[in-house]
N, C-alpha and C. Protein backbone atom coordinates (compact mmCIF):
# COMPACT_ATOMS: atom_id res chain seq x y z
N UNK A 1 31.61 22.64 -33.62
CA UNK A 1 30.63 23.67 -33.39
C UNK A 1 29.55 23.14 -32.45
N UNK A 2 29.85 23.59 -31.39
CA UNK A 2 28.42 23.23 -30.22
C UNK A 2 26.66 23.95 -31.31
N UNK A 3 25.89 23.34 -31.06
CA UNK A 3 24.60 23.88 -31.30
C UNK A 3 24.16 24.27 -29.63
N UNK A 4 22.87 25.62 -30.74
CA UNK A 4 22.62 26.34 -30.07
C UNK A 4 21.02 25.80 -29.41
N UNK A 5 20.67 26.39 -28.46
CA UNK A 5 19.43 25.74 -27.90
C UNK A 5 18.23 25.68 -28.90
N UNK A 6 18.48 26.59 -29.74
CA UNK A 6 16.82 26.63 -30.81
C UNK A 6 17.13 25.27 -31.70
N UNK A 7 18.60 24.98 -32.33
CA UNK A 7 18.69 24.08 -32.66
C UNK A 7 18.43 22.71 -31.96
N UNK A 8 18.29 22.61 -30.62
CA UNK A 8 17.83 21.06 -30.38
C UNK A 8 16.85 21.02 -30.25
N UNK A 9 16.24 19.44 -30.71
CA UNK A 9 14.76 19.20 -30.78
C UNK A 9 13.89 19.47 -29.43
N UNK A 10 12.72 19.84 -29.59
CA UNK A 10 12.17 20.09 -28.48
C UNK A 10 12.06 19.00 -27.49
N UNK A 11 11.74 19.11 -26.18
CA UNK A 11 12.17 17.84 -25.27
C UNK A 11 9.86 18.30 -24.85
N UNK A 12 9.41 16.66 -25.26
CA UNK A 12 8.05 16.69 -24.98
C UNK A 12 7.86 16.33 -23.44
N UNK A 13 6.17 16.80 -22.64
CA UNK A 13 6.42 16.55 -21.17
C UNK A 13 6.78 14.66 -21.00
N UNK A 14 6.59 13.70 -21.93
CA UNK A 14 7.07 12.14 -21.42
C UNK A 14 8.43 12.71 -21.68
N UNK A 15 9.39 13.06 -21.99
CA UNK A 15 10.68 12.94 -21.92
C UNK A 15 11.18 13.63 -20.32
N UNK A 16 10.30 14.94 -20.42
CA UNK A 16 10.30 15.18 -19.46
C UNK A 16 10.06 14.62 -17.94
N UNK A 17 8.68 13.79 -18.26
CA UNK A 17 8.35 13.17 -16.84
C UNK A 17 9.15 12.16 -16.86
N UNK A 18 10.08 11.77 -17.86
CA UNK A 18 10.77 10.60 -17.85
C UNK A 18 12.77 10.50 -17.06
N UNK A 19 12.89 12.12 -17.42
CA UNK A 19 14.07 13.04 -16.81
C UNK A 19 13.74 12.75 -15.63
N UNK A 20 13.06 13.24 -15.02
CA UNK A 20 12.71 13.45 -13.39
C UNK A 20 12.71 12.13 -12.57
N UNK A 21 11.88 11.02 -13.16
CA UNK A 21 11.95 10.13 -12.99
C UNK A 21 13.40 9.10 -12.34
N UNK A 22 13.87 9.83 -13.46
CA UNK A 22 15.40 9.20 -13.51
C UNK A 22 16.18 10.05 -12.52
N UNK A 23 15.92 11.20 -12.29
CA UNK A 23 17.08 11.84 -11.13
C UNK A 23 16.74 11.65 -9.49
N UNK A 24 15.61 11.28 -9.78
CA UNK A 24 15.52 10.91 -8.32
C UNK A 24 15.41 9.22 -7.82
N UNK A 25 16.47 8.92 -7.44
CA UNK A 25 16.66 7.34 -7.26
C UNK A 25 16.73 7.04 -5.68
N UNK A 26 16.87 8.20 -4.63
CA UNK A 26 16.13 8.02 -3.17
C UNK A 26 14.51 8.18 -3.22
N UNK A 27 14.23 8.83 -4.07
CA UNK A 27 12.67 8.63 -3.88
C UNK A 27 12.29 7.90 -4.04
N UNK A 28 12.81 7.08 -5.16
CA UNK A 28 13.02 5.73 -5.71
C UNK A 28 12.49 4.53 -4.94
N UNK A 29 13.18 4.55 -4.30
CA UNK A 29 13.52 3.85 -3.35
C UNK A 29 13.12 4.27 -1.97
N UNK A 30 12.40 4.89 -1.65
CA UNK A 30 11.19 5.28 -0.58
C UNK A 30 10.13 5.27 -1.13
N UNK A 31 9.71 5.48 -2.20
CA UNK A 31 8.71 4.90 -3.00
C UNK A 31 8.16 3.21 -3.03
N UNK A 32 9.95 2.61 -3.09
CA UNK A 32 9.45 0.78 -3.35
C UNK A 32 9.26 0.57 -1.60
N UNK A 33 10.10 0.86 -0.53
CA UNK A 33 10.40 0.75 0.59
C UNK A 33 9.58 0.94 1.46
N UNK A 34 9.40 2.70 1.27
CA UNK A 34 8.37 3.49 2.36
C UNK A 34 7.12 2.95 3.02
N UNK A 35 6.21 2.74 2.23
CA UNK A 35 5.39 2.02 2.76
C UNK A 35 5.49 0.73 3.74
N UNK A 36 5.74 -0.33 3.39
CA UNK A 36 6.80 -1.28 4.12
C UNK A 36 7.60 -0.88 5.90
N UNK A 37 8.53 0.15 5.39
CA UNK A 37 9.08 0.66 6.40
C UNK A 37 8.25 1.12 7.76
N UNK A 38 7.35 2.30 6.58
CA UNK A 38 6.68 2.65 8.09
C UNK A 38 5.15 1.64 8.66
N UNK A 39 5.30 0.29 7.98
CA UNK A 39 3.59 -0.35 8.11
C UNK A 39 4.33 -1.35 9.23
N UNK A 40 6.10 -1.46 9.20
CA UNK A 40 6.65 -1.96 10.45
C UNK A 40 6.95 -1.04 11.64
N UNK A 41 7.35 0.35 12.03
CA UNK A 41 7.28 0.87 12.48
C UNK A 41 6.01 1.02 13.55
N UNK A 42 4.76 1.37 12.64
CA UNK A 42 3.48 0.80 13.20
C UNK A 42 2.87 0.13 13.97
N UNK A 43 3.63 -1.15 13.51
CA UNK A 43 3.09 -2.42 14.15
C UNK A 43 3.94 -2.34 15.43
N UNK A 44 5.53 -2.01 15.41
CA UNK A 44 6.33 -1.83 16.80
C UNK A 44 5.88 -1.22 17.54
N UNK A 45 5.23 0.18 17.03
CA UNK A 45 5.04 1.07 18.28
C UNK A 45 3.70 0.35 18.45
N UNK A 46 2.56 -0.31 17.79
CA UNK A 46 1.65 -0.56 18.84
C UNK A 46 1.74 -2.09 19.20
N UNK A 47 2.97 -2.79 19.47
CA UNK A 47 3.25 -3.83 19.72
C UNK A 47 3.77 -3.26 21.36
N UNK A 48 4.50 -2.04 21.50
CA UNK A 48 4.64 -1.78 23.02
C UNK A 48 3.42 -1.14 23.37
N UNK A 49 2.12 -0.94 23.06
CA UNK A 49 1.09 -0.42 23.37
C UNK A 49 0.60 -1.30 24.73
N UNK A 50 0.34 -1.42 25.72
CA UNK A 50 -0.42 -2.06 26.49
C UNK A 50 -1.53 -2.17 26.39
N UNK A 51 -2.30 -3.03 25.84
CA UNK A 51 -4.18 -3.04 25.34
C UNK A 51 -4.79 -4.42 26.58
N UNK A 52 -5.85 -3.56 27.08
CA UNK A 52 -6.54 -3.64 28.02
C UNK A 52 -7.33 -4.92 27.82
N UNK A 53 -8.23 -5.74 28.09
CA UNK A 53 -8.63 -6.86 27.78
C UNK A 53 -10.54 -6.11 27.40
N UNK A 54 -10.89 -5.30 27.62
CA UNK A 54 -11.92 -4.15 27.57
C UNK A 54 -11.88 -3.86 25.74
N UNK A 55 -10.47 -2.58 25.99
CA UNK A 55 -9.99 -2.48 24.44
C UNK A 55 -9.76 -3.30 23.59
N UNK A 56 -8.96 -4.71 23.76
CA UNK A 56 -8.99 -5.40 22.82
C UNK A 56 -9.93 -5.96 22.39
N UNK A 57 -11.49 -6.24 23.38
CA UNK A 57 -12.40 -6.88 22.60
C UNK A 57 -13.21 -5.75 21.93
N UNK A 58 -13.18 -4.20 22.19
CA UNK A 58 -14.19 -3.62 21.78
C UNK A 58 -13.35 -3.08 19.96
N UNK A 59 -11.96 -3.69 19.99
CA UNK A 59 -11.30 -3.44 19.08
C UNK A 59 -11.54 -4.70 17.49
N UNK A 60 -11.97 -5.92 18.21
CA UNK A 60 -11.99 -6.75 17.68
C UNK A 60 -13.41 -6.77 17.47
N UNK A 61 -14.57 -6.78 18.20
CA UNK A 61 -15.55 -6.40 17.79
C UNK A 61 -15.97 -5.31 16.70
N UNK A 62 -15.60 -4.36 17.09
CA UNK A 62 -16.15 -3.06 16.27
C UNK A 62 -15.24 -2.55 15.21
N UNK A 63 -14.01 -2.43 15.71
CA UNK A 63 -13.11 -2.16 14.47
C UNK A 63 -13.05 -3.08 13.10
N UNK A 64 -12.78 -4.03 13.81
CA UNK A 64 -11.99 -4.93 12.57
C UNK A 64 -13.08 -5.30 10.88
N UNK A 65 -14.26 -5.52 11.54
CA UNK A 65 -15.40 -5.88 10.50
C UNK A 65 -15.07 -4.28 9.42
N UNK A 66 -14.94 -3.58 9.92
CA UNK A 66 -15.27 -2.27 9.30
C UNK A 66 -13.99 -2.08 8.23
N UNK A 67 -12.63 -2.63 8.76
CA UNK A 67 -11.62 -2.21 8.63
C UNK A 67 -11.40 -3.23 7.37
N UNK A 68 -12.10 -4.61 7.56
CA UNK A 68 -11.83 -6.07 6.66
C UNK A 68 -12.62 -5.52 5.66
N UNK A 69 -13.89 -4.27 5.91
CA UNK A 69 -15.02 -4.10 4.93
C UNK A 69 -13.77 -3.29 3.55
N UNK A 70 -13.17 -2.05 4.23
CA UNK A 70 -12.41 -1.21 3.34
C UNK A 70 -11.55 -1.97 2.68
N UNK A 71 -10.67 -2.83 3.24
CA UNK A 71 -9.55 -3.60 2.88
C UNK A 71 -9.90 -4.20 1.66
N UNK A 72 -11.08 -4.86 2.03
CA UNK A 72 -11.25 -5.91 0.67
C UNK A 72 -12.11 -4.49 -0.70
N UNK A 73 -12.43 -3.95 -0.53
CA UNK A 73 -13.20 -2.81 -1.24
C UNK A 73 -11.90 -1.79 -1.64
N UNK A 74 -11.14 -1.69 -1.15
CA UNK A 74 -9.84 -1.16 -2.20
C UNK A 74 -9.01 -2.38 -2.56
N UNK A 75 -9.15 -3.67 -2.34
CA UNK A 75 -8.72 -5.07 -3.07
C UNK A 75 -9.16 -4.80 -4.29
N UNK A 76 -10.67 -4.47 -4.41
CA UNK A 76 -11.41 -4.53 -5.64
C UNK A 76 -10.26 -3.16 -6.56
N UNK A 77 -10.62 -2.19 -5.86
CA UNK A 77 -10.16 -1.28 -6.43
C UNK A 77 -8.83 -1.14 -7.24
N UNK A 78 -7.83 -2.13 -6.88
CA UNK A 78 -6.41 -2.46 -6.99
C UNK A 78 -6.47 -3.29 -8.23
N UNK A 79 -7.74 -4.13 -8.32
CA UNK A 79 -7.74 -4.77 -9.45
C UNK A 79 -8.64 -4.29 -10.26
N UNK A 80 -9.25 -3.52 -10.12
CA UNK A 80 -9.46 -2.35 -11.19
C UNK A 80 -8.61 -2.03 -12.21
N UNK A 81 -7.34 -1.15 -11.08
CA UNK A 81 -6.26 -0.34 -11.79
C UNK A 81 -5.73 -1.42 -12.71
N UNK A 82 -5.39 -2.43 -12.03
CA UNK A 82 -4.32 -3.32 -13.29
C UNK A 82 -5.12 -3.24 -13.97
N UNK A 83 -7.11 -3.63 -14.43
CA UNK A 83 -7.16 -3.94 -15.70
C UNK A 83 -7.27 -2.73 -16.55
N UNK A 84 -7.62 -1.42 -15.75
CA UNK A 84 -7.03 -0.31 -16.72
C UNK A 84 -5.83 -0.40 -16.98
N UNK A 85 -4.91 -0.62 -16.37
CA UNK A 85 -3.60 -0.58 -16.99
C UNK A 85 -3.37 -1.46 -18.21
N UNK A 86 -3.79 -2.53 -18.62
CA UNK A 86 -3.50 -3.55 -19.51
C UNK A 86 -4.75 -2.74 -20.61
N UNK A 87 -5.60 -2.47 -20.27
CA UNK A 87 -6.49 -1.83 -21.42
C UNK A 87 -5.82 -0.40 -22.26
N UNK A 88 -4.81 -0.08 -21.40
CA UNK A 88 -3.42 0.57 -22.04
C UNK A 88 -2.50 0.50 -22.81
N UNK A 89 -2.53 -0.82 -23.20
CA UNK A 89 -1.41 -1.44 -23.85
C UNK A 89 -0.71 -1.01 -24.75
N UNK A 90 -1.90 -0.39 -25.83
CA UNK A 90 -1.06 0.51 -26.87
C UNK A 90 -1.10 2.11 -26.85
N UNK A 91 -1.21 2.63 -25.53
CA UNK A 91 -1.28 3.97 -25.40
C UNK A 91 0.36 4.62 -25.38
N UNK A 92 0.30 5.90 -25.55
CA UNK A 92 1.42 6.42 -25.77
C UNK A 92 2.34 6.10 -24.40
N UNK A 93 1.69 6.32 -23.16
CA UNK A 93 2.35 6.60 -22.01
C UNK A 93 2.88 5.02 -21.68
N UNK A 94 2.09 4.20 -21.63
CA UNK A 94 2.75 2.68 -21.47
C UNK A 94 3.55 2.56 -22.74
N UNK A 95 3.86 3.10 -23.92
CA UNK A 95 4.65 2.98 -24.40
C UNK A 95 6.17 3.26 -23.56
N UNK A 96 6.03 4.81 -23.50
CA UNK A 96 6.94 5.38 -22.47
C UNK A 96 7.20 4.57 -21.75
N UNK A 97 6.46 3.83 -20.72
CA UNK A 97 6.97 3.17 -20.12
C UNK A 97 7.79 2.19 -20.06
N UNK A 98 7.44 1.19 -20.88
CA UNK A 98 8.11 0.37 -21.40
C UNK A 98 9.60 0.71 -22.11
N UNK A 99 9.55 1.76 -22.73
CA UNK A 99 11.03 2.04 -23.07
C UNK A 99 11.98 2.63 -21.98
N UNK A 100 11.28 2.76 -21.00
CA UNK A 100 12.39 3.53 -19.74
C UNK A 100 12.21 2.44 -18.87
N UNK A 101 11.72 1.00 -19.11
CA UNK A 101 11.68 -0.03 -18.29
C UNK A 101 11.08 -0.01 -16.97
N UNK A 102 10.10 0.58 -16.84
CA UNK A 102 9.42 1.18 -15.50
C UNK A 102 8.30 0.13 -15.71
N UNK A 103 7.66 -0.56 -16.08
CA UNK A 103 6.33 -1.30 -16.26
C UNK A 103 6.50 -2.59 -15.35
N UNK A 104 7.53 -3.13 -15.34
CA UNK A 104 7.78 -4.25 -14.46
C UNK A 104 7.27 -3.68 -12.97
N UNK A 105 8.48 -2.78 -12.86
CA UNK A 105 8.28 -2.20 -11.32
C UNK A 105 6.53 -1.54 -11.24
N UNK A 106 5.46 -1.04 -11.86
CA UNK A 106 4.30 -0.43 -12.00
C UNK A 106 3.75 -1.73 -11.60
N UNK A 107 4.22 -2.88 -12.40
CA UNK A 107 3.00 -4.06 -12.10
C UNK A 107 3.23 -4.82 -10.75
N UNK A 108 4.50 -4.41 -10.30
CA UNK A 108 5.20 -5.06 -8.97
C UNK A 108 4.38 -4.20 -7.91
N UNK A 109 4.20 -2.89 -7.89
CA UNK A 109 3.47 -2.05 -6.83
C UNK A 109 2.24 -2.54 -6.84
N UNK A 110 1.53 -2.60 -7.83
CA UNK A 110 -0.04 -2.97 -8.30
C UNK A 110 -0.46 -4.33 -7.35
N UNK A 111 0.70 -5.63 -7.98
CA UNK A 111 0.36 -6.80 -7.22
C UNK A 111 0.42 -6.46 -5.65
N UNK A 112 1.96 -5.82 -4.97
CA UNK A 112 1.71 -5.35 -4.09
C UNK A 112 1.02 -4.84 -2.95
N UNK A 113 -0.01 -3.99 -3.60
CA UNK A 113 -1.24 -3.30 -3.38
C UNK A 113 -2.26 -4.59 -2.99
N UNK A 114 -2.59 -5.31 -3.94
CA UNK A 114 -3.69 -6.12 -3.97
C UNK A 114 -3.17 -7.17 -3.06
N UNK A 115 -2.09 -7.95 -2.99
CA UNK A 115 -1.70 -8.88 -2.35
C UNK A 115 -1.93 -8.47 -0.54
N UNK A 116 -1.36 -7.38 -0.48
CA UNK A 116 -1.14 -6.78 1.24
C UNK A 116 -2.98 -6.87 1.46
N UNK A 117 -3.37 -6.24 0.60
CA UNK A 117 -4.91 -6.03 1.30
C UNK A 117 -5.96 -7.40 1.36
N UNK A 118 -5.56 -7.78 0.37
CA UNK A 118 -5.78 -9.50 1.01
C UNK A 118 -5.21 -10.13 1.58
N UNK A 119 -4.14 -10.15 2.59
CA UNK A 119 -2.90 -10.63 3.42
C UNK A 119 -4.16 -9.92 4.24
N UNK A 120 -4.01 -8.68 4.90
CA UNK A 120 -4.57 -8.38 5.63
C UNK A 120 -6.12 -8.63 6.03
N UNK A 121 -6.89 -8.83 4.96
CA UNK A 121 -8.25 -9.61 4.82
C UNK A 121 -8.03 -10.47 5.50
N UNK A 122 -6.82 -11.30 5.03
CA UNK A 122 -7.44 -12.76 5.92
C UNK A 122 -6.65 -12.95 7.25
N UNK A 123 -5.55 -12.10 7.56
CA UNK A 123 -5.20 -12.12 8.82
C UNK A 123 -6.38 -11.36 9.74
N UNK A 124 -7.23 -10.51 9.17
CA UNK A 124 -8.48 -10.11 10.23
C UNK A 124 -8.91 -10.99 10.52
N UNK A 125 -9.59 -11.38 9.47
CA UNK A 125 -10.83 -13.08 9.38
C UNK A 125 -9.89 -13.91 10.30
N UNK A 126 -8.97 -14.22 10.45
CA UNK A 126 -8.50 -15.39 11.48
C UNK A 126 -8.37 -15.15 13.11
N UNK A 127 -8.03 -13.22 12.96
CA UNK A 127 -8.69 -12.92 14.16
C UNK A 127 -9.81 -12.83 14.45
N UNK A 128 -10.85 -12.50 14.36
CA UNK A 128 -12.07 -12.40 14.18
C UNK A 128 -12.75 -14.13 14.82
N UNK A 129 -12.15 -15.14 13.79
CA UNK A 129 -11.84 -16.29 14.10
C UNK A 129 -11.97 -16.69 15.48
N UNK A 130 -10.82 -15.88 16.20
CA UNK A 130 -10.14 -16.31 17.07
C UNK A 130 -10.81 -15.35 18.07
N UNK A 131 -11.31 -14.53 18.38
CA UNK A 131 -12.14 -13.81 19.03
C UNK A 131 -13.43 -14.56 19.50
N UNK A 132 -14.07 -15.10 17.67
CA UNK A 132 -15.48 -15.54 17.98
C UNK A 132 -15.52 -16.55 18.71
N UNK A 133 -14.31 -17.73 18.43
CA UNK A 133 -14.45 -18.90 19.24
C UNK A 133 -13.86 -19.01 20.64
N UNK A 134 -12.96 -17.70 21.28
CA UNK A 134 -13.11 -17.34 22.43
C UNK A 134 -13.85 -16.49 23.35
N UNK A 135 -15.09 -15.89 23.21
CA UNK A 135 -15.43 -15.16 23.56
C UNK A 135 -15.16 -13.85 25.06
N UNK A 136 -14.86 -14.93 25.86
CA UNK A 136 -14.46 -14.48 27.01
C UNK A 136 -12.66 -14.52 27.03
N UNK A 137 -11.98 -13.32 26.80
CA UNK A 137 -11.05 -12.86 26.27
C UNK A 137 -9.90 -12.76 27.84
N UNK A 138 -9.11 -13.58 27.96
CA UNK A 138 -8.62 -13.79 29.42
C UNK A 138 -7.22 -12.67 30.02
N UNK A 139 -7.31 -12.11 30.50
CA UNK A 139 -6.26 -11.28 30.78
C UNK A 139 -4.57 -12.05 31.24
N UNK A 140 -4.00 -11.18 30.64
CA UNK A 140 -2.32 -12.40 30.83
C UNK A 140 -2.08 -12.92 32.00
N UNK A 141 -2.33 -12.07 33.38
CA UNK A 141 -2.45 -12.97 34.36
C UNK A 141 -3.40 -12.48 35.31
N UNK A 142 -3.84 -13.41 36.43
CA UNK A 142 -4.60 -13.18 37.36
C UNK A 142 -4.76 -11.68 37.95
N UNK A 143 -3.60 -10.89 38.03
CA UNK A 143 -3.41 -9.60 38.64
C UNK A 143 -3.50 -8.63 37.42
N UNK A 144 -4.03 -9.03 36.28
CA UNK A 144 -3.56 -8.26 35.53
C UNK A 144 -4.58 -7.88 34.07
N UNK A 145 -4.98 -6.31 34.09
CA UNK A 145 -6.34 -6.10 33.14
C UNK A 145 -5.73 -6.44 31.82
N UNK A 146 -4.61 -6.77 31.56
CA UNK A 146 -3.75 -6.32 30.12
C UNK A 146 -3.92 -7.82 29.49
N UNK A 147 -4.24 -7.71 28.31
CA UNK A 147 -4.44 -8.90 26.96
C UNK A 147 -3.01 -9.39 26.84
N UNK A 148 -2.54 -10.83 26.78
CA UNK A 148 -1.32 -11.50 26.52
C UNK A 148 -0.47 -11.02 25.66
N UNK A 149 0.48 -11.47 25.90
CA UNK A 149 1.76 -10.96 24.43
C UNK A 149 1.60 -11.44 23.14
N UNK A 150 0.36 -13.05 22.86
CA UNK A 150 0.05 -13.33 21.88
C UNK A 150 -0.91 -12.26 21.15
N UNK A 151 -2.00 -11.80 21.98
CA UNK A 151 -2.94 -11.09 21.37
C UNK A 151 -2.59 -9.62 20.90
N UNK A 152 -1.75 -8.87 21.76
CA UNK A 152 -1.07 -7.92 21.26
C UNK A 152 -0.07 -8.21 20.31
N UNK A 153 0.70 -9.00 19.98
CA UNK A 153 1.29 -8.90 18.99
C UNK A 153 0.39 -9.66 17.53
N UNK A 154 -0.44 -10.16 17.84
CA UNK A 154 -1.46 -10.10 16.53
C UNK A 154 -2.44 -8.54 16.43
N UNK A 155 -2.75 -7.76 17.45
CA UNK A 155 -3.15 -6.59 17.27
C UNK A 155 -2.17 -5.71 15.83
N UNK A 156 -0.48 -5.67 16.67
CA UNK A 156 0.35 -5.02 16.07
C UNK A 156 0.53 -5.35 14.38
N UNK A 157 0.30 -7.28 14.47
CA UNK A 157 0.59 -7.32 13.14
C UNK A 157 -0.70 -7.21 12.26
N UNK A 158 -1.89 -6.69 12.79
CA UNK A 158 -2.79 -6.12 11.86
C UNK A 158 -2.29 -4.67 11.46
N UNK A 159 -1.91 -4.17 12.46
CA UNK A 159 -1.96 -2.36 12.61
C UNK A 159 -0.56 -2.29 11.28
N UNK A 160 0.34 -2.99 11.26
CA UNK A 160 1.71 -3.11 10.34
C UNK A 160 0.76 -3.30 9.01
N UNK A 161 0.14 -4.50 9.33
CA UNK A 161 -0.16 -4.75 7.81
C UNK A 161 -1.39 -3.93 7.21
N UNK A 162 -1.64 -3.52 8.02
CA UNK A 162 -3.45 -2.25 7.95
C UNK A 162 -2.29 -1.07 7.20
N UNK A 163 -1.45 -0.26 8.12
CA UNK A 163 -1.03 0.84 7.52
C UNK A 163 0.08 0.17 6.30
N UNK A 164 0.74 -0.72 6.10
CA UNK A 164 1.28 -0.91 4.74
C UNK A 164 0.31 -0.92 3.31
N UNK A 165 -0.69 -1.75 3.62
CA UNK A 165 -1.49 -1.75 2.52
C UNK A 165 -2.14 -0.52 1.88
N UNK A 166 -2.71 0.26 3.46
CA UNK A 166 -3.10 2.01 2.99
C UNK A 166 -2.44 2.74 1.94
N UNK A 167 -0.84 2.32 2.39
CA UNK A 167 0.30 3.14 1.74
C UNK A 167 0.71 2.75 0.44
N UNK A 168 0.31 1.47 0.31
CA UNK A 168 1.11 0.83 -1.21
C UNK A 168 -0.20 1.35 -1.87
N UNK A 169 -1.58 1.29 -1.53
CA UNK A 169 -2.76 1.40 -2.50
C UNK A 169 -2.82 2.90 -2.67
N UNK A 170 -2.29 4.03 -1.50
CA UNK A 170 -2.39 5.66 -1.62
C UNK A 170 -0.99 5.59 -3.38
N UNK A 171 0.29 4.70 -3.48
CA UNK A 171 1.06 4.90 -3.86
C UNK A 171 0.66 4.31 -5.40
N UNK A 172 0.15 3.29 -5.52
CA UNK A 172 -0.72 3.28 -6.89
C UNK A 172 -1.40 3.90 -7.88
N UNK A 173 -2.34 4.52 -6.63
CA UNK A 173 -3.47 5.83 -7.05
C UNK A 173 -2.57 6.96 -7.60
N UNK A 174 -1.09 7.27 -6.85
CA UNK A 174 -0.71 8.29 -7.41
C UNK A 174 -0.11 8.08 -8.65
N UNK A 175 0.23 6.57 -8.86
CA UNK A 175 0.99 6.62 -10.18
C UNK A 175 0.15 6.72 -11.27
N UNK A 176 -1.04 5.86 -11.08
CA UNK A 176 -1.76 5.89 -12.34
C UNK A 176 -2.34 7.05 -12.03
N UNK A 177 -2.51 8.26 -11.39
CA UNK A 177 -2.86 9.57 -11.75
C UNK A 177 -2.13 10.14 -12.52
N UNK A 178 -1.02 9.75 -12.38
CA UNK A 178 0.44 10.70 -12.75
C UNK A 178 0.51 10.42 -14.57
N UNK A 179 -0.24 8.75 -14.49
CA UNK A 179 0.14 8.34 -15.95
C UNK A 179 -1.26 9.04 -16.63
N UNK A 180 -2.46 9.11 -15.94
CA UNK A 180 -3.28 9.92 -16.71
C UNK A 180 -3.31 11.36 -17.16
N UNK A 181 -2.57 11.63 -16.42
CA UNK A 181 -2.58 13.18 -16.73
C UNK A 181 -1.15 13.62 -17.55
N UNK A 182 -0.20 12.67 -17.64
CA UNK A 182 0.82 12.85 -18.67
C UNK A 182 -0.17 12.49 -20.14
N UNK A 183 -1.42 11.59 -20.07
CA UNK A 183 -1.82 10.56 -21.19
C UNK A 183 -2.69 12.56 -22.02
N UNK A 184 -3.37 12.82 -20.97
CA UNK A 184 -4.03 13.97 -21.04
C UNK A 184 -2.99 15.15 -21.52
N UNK A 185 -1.87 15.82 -21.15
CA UNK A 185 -1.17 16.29 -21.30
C UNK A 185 -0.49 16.84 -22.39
N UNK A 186 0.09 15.52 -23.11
CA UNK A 186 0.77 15.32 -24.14
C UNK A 186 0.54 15.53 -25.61
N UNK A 187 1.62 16.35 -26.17
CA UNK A 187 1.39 17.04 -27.38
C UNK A 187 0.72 15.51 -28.67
């Protein structure tokens, strides 16, 4: 005798957010990836950028301080989240978690997050570095307004590692939203 739908137990929204979870395993996996993917993409396309010896210093001047300011100020923020997350420990939803084995991968994005934006902290600071103790910024050759292939490709690998970190810390924020409002939610 099959049972009928009134007869099965009700399915609560963690089982639910926990279904969904599970059927989507390309998102999955543009989720662990995506960011990554496109913070190289990034860096390629402005690795063929041609930057001017003008632009690159008014880039290194003015941008970067501003950019090292945010970076390290959602660093903070990243380690925020983990210690809310551990101040979780015995909440219903990190329960959930833990039984659908998702907490490993939560604390893998988290470090993620925090690691890139201090990667990127200190790859500024070494440009910055490297700016201050050159001041007069030499064009690749005699005929030519355009910044070397060294300096552009340290441009690019800020711009890679600038937009990866954006993306892993935008991808954090959404999870632990997602876990607060299941925490809020729930019967």
């Amino acid at each position: 005798m099959v049972p009928s739908q009134k007869d099965l137990p009700p399915v609560t929204r963690l089982e639910k957010a926990g279904n969904v979870l599970e059927r989507f395993h390309a998102r999955e996996r543009w989720e662990a990836w995506g960011p990554l993917l496109v913070g190289v993409v990034c860096g390629l396309i402005v690795a063929t950028w041609r930057i001017s010896v003008s632009n690159y210093s008014s880039i290194m001047r003015d941008v970067m301080p501003t950019a090292i300011s945010v970076a390290a100020i959602l660093a903070g923020f990243q380690g925020t989240t983990h210690s809310i997350l551990l101040s979780m420990r015995e909440g219903r939803v990190l329960r959930h978690l833990k039984q659908r084995g998702l907490v490993p991968r939560l604390v893998s994005f988290i470090k993620t997050g925090v690691v890139s934006l201090l990667g990127f902290v200190a790859v500024s600071l070494i440009a910055l570095v490297n700016v201050a103790t050159s001041p007069n910024i030499q064009p690749a050759s005699a005929t030519s307004t355009m910044v070397s292939f060294g300096a552009r490709m340290l441009v690019a690998a800020l711009a890679g590692i600038f937009i990866y970190s954006m993306l892993a810390s935008i991808r954090i924020v959404q999870l632990v939203v997602k876990m607060l409002t299941i925490e809020d939610k729930a019967p």
